[in-house]
Protein backbone atom coordinates (compact mmCIF):
# COMPACT_ATOMS: atom_id res chain seq x y z
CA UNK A 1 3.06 -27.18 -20.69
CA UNK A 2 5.92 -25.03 -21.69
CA UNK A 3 6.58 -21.44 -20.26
CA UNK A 4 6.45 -20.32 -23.60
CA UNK A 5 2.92 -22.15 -24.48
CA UNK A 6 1.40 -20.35 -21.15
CA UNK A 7 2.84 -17.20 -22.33
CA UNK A 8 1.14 -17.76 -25.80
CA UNK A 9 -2.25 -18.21 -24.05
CA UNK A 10 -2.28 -15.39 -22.08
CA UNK A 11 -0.55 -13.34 -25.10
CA UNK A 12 -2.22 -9.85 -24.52
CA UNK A 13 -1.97 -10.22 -20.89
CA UNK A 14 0.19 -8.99 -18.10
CA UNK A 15 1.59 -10.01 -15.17
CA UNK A 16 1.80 -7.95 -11.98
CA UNK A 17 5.46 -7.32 -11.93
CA UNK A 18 4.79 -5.35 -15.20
CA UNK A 19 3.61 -2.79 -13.13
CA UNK A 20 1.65 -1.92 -9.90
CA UNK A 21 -1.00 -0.29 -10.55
CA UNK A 22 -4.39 -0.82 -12.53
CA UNK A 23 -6.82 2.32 -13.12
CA UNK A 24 -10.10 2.07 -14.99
CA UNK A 25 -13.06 4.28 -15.58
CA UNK A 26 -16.51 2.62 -14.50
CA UNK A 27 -17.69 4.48 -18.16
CA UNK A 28 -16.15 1.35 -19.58
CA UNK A 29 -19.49 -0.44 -18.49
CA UNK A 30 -22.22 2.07 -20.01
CA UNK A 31 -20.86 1.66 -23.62
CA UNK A 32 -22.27 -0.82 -26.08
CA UNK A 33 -20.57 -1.60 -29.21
CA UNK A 34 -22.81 -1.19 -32.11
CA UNK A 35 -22.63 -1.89 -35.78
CA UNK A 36 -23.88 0.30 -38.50
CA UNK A 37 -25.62 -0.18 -41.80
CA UNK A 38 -22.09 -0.22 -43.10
CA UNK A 39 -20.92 -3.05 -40.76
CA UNK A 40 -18.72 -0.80 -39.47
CA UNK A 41 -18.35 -0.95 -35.45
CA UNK A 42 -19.39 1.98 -33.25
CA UNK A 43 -19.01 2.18 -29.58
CA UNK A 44 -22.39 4.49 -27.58
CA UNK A 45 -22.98 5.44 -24.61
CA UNK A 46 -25.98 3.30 -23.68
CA UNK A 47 -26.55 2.05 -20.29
CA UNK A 48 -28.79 -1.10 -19.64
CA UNK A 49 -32.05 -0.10 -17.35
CA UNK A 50 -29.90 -2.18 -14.38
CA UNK A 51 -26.45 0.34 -15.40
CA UNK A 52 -28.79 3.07 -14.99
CA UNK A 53 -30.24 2.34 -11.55
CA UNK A 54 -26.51 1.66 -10.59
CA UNK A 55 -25.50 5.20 -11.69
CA UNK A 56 -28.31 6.91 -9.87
CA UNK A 57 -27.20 5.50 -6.47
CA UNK A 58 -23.92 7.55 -7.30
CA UNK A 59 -26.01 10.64 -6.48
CA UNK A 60 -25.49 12.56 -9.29
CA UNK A 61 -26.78 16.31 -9.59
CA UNK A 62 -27.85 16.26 -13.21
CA UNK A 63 -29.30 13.57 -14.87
CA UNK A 64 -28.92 14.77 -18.53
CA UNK A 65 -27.14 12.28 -20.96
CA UNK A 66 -24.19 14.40 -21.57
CA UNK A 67 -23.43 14.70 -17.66
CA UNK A 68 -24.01 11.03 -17.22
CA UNK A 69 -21.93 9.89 -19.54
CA UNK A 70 -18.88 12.88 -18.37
CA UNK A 71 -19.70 11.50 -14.75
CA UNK A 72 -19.15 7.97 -14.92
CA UNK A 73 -15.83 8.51 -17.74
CA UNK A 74 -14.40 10.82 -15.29
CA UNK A 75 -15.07 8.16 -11.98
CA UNK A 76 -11.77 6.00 -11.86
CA UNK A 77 -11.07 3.58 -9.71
CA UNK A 78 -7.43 1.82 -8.77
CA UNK A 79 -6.22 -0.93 -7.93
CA UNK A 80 -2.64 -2.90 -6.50
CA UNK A 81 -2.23 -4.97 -9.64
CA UNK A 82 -1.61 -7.70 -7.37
CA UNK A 83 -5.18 -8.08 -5.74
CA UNK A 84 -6.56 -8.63 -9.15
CA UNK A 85 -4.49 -11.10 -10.73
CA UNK A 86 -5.58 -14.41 -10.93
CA UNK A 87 -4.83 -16.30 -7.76
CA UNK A 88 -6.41 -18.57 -5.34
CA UNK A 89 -6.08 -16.02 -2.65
CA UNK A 90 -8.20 -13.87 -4.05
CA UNK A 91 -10.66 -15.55 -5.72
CA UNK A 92 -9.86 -14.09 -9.16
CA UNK A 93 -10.22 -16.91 -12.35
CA UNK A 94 -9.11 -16.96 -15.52
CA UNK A 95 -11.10 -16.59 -18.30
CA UNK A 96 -8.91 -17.72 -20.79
CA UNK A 97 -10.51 -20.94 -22.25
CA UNK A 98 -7.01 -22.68 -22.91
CA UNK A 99 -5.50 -21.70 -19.63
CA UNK A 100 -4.83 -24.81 -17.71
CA UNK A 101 -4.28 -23.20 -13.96
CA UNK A 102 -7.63 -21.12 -14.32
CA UNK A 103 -7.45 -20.28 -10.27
CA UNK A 104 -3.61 -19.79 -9.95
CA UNK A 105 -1.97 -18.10 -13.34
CA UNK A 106 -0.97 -15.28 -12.27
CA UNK A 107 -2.00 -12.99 -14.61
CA UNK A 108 -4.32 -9.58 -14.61
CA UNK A 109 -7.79 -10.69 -16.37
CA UNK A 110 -8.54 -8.51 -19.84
CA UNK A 111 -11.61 -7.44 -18.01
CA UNK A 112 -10.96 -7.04 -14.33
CA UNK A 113 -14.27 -6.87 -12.08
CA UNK A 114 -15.36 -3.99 -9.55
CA UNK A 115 -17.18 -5.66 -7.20
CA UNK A 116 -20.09 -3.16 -5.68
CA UNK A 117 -21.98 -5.93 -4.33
CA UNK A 118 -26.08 -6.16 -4.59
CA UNK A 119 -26.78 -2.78 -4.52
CA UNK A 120 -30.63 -3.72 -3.95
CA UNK A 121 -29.59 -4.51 -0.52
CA UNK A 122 -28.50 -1.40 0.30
CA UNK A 123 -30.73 1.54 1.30
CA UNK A 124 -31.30 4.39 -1.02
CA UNK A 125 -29.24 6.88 0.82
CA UNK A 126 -26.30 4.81 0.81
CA UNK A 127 -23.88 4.70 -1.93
CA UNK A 128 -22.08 1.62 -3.03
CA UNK A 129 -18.42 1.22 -2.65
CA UNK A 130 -16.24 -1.66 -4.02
CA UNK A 131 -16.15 -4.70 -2.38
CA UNK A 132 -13.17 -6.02 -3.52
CA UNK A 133 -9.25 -3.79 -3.71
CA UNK A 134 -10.80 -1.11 -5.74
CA UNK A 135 -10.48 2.64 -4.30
CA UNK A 136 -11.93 5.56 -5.93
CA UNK A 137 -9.41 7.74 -7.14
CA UNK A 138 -10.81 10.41 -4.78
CA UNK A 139 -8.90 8.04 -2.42
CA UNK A 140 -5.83 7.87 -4.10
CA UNK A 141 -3.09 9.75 -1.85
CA UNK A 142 -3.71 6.91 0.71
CA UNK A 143 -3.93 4.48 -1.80
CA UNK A 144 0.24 4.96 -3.10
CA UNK A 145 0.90 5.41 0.56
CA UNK A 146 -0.53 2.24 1.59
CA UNK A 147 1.17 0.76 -1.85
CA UNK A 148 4.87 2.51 -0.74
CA UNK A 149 4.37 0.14 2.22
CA UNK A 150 3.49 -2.95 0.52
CA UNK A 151 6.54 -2.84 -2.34
């Protein structure tokens, strides 16, 4: 295949040397995209039962819609853009359905993954912390330091 052919498949992606770091919002989870009478298409805030038990174990102190949906917006996570792109040394595939090196491309997935683990293994009182490169943004200051060390 030509570099130009497995640029064309991975067209809206990115490669890690485009930059080092990834942020996201978990919020990106809780929304469904809905269509109206119009066909028109509407993103909402709506959780799955599952997306709700997993924001609970946050320990939130409100439970009203409008805080929930502020909460989990506002909780951002980062990672090196290098521990997410798709490699065999960390596990990461591609989901690209004409991608012929689906475990070694080298490109960030569309829709990276926070792994929290099985969260029904844990016990209520503790709350669930990526399991993969992800850091809370709370975390960030050691984050860049430990990413001025690695570039």
């Amino acid at each position: 295949m030509s570099l130009q052919n497995h640029f064309l498949i991975h067209s809206d992606q990115y490669r890690p040397s485009n930059f080092n770091v990834v942020t996201t919002s978990i919020g990106n989870a809780f929304y469904q995209t809905l269509e109206d009478e119009n066909g028109n298409l509407m993103y909402k805030f709506e959780p799955t039962k599952e997306g709700r038990q997993f924001i609970k174990r946050l320990k939130l102190s409100s439970i009203n819609e409008a805080f929930l949906q502020g909460f989990v917006y506002n909780k951002v996570y980062l990672v090196y853009s290098l521990d997410i792109a798709v490699s065999d040394e960390n596990g990461v595939a591609c989901t690209r359905q004409a991608c012929l090196d689906k475990h070694n491309c080298g490109f960030i997935p569309n829709y990276p993954i926070i792994n929290f683990g099985n969260i029904e293994e844990l016990s209520p009182e503790t709350i669930s912390s990526p399991q993969n490169a992800w850091v809370e943004i709370e975390k960030s200051l050691q984050f860049f330091e430990e990413l001025l060390e690695r570039i």
